[in-house]
C-alpha atoms as a PDB file:
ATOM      1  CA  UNK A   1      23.649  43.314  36.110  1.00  0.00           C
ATOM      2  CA  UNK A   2      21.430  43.357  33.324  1.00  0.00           C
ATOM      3  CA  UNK A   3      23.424  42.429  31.049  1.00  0.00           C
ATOM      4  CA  UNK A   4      24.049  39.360  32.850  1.00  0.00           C
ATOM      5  CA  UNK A   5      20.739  38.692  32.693  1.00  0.00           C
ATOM      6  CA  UNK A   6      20.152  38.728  29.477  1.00  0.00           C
ATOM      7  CA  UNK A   7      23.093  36.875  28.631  1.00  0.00           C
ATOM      8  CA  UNK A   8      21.765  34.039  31.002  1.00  0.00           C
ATOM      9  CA  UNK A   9      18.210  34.479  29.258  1.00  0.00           C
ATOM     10  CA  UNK A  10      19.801  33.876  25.805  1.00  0.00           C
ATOM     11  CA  UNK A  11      21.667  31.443  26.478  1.00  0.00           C
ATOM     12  CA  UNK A  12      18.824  29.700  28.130  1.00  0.00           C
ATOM     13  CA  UNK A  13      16.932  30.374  25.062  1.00  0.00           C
ATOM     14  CA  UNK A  14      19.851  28.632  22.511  1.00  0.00           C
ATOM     15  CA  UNK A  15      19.737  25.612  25.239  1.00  0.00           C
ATOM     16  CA  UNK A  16      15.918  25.584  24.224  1.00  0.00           C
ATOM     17  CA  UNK A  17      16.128  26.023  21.109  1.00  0.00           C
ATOM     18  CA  UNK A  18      18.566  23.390  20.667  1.00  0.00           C
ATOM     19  CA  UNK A  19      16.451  20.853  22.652  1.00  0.00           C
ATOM     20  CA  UNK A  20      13.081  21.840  20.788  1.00  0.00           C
ATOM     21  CA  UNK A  21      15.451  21.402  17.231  1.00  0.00           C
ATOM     22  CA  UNK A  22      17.021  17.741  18.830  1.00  0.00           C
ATOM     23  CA  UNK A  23      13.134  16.667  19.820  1.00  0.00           C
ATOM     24  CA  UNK A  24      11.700  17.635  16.360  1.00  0.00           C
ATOM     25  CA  UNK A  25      14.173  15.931  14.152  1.00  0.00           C
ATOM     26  CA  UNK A  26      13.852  12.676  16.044  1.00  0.00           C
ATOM     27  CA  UNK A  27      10.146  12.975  15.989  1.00  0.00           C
ATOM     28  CA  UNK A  28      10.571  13.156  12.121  1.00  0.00           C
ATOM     29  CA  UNK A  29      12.906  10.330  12.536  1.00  0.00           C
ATOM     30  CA  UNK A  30      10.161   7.955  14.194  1.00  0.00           C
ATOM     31  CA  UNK A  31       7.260   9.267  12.209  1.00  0.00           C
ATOM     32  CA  UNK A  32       8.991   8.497   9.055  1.00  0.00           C
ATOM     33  CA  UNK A  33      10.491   4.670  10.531  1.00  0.00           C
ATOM     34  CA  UNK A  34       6.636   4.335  11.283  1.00  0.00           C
ATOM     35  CA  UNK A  35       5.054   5.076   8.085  1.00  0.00           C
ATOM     36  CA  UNK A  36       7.775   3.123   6.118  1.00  0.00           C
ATOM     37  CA  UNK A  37       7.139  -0.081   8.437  1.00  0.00           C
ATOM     38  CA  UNK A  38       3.832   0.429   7.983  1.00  0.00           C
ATOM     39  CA  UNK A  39       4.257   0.087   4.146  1.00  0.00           C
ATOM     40  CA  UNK A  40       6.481  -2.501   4.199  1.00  0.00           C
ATOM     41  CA  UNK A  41       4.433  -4.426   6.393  1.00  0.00           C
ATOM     42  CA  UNK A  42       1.570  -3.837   4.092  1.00  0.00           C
ATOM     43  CA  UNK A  43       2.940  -4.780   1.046  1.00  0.00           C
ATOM     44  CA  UNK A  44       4.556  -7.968   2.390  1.00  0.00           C
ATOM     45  CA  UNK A  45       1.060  -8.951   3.567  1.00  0.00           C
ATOM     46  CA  UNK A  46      -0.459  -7.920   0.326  1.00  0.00           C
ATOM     47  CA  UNK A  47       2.766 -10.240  -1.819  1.00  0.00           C
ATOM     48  CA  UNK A  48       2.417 -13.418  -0.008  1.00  0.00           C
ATOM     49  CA  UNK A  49      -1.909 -13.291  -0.127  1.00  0.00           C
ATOM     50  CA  UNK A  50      -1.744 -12.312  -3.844  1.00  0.00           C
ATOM     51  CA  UNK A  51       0.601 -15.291  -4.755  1.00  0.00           C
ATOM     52  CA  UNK A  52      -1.848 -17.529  -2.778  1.00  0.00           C
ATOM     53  CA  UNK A  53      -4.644 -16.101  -3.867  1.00  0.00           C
ATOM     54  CA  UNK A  54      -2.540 -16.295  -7.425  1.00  0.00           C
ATOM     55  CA  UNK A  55      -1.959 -20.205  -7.326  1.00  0.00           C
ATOM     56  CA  UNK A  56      -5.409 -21.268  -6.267  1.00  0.00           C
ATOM     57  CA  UNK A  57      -7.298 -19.066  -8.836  1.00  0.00           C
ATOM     58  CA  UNK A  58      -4.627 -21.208 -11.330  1.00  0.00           C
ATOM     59  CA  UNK A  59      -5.591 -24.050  -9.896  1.00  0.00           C
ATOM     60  CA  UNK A  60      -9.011 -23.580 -10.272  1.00  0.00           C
ATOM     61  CA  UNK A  61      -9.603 -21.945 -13.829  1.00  0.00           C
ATOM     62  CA  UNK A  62      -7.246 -25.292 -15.035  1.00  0.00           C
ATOM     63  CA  UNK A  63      -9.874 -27.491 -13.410  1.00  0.00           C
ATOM     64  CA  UNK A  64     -12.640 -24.901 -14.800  1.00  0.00           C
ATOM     65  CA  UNK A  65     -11.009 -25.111 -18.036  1.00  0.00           C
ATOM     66  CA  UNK A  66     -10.434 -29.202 -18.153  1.00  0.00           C
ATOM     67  CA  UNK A  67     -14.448 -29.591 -16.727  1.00  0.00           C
ATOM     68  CA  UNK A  68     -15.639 -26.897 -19.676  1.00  0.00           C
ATOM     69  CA  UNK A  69     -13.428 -29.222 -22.107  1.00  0.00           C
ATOM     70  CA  UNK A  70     -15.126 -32.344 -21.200  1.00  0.00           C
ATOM     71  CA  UNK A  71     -18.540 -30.765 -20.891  1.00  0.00           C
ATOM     72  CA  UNK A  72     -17.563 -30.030 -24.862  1.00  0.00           C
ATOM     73  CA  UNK A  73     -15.818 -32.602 -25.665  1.00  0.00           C
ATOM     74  CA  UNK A  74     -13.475 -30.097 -26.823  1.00  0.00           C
ATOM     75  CA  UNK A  75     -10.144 -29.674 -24.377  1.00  0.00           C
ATOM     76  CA  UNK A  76      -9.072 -26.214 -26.341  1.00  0.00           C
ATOM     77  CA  UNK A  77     -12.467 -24.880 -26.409  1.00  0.00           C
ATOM     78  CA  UNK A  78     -12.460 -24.903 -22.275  1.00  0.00           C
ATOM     79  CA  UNK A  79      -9.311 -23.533 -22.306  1.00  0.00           C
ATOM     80  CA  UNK A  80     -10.494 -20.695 -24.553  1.00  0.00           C
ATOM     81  CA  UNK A  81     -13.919 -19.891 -22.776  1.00  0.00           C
ATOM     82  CA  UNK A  82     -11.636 -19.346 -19.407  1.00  0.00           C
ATOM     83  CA  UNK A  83      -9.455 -17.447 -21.076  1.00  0.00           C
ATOM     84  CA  UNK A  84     -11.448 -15.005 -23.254  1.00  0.00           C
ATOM     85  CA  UNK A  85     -13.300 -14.855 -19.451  1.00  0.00           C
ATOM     86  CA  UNK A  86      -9.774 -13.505 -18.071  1.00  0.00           C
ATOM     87  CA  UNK A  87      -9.368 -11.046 -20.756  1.00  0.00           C
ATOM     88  CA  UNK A  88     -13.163  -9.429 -20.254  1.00  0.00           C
ATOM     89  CA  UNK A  89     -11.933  -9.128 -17.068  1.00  0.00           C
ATOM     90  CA  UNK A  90      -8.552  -7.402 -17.878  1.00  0.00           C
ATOM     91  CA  UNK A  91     -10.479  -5.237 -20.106  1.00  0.00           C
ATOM     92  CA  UNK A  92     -13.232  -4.421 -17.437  1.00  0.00           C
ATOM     93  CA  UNK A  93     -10.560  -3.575 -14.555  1.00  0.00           C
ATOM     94  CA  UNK A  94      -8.813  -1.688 -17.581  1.00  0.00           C
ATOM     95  CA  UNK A  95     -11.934   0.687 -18.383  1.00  0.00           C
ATOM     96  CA  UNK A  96     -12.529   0.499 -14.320  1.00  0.00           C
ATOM     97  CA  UNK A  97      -9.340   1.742 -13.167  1.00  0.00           C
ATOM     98  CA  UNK A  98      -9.686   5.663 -13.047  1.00  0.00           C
ATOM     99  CA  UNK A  99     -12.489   4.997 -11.040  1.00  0.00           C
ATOM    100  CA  UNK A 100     -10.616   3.273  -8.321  1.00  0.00           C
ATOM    101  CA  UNK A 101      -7.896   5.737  -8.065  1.00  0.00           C
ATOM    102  CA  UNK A 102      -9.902   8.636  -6.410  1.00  0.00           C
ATOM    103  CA  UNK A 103     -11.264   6.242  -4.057  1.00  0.00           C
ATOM    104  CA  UNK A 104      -7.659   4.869  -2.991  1.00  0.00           C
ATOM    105  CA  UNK A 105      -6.096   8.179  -2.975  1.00  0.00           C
ATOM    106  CA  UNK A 106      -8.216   9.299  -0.871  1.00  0.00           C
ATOM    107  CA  UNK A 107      -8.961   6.780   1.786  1.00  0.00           C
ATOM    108  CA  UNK A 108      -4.626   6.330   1.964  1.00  0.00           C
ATOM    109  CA  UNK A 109      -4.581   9.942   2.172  1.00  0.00           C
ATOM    110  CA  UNK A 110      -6.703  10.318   5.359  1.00  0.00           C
ATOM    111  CA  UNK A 111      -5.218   7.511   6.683  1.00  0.00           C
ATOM    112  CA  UNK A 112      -1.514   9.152   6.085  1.00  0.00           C
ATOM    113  CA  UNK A 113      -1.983  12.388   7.567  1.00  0.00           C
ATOM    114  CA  UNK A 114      -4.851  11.236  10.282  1.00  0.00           C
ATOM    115  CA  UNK A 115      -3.704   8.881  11.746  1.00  0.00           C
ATOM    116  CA  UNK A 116       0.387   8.765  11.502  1.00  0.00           C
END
Protein backbone atom coordinates (compact mmCIF):
# COMPACT_ATOMS: atom_id res chain seq x y z
CA UNK A 1 0.00 0.00 0.00
CA UNK A 2 2.70 2.29 0.35
CA UNK A 3 4.23 1.73 -2.37
CA UNK A 4 1.26 2.65 -4.22
CA UNK A 5 1.37 5.68 -2.72
CA UNK A 6 4.34 6.78 -3.53
CA UNK A 7 4.11 5.71 -6.94
CA UNK A 8 0.87 7.92 -7.22
CA UNK A 9 2.90 10.82 -5.39
CA UNK A 10 5.65 10.63 -8.07
CA UNK A 11 3.89 10.43 -10.66
CA UNK A 12 1.87 13.35 -9.52
CA UNK A 13 5.07 15.07 -9.04
CA UNK A 14 6.43 14.31 -12.99
CA UNK A 15 2.71 15.60 -14.01
CA UNK A 16 3.90 18.83 -12.07
CA UNK A 17 6.88 19.04 -13.06
CA UNK A 18 6.00 18.74 -16.55
CA UNK A 19 3.30 21.48 -16.29
CA UNK A 20 5.65 23.94 -14.23
CA UNK A 21 8.51 23.06 -17.31
CA UNK A 22 5.41 23.62 -20.23
CA UNK A 23 4.35 27.10 -18.23
CA UNK A 24 7.99 28.38 -17.97
CA UNK A 25 9.09 27.87 -21.50
CA UNK A 26 6.04 29.63 -22.87
CA UNK A 27 6.49 32.39 -20.41
CA UNK A 28 10.03 32.74 -21.99
CA UNK A 29 8.30 32.46 -25.23
CA UNK A 30 6.01 35.66 -24.59
CA UNK A 31 8.57 37.59 -22.64
CA UNK A 32 10.97 37.32 -25.42
CA UNK A 33 7.92 38.06 -28.45
CA UNK A 34 7.39 41.14 -26.05
CA UNK A 35 10.71 42.61 -25.75
CA UNK A 36 11.47 42.00 -29.52
CA UNK A 37 8.07 43.89 -30.50
CA UNK A 38 8.94 46.29 -28.29
CA UNK A 39 12.24 46.94 -30.22
CA UNK A 40 10.94 46.68 -33.36
CA UNK A 41 8.30 48.96 -32.64
CA UNK A 42 10.84 51.35 -31.33
CA UNK A 43 13.10 51.44 -33.96
CA UNK A 44 10.43 51.75 -36.67
CA UNK A 45 9.21 54.83 -34.78
CA UNK A 46 12.69 56.09 -34.34
CA UNK A 47 13.42 55.34 -38.73
CA UNK A 48 10.48 57.09 -40.06
CA UNK A 49 10.96 60.45 -37.37
CA UNK A 50 14.72 60.51 -38.18
CA UNK A 51 14.12 60.58 -42.03
CA UNK A 52 11.57 63.40 -41.35
CA UNK A 53 13.37 65.00 -39.05
CA UNK A 54 16.35 64.18 -41.80
CA UNK A 55 14.58 65.98 -44.85
CA UNK A 56 13.43 69.10 -43.09
CA UNK A 57 16.82 69.83 -41.35
CA UNK A 58 17.98 69.48 -45.41
CA UNK A 59 15.56 71.60 -46.27
CA UNK A 60 16.35 74.10 -43.99
CA UNK A 61 20.30 74.34 -43.82
CA UNK A 62 19.81 74.68 -48.04
CA UNK A 63 17.61 77.69 -47.36
CA UNK A 64 20.16 78.65 -44.38
CA UNK A 65 22.88 78.15 -46.73
CA UNK A 66 21.23 80.10 -49.98
CA UNK A 67 20.07 83.19 -47.27
CA UNK A 68 23.96 83.17 -45.76
CA UNK A 69 25.02 83.28 -49.64
CA UNK A 70 23.02 86.24 -50.44
CA UNK A 71 23.65 87.95 -47.14
CA UNK A 72 27.48 87.57 -48.70
CA UNK A 73 27.00 87.85 -51.86
CA UNK A 74 28.93 84.79 -51.98
CA UNK A 75 26.64 81.42 -52.81
CA UNK A 76 29.79 78.97 -51.79
CA UNK A 77 30.66 80.88 -48.80
CA UNK A 78 26.91 80.04 -47.28
CA UNK A 79 27.28 76.77 -48.26
CA UNK A 80 30.59 76.51 -46.40
CA UNK A 81 29.57 78.38 -43.08
CA UNK A 82 26.58 75.57 -42.84
CA UNK A 83 28.73 73.09 -43.47
CA UNK A 84 31.87 73.69 -41.36
CA UNK A 85 28.63 74.28 -38.70
CA UNK A 86 27.69 70.44 -39.41
CA UNK A 87 31.12 69.24 -38.94
CA UNK A 88 31.62 71.19 -35.30
CA UNK A 89 28.77 69.39 -34.66
CA UNK A 90 29.98 65.89 -35.82
CA UNK A 91 33.05 66.61 -33.97
CA UNK A 92 31.18 67.75 -30.72
CA UNK A 93 28.73 64.57 -30.69
CA UNK A 94 32.13 62.72 -31.57
CA UNK A 95 34.08 63.96 -28.30
CA UNK A 96 30.37 63.70 -26.55
CA UNK A 97 29.61 60.23 -27.21
CA UNK A 98 31.17 58.20 -24.21
CA UNK A 99 29.28 60.39 -22.21
CA UNK A 100 25.96 59.36 -23.55
CA UNK A 101 26.56 55.73 -23.40
CA UNK A 102 26.42 55.29 -19.53
CA UNK A 103 23.39 57.27 -19.49
CA UNK A 104 21.58 55.01 -22.26
CA UNK A 105 22.84 51.85 -20.90
CA UNK A 106 21.56 52.44 -18.03
CA UNK A 107 18.16 53.94 -18.34
CA UNK A 108 17.49 50.76 -21.24
CA UNK A 109 18.81 48.58 -18.67
CA UNK A 110 16.24 49.38 -15.92
CA UNK A 111 13.76 49.57 -18.30
CA UNK A 112 14.71 45.82 -19.64
CA UNK A 113 14.76 44.01 -16.54
CA UNK A 114 12.04 46.38 -14.58
CA UNK A 115 9.64 46.54 -16.38
CA UNK A 116 9.51 43.44 -19.05
Amino acid sequence: MAFEELKENLFEADVNIKSYAKSSEEYIKLKSFKALMISITFITKLLIISALVGIALLLLSLALAIFLGEVLDNLILGFLIVGLFYALIGLLAYFLRNKVNSPLLKNFSNYYFNKL
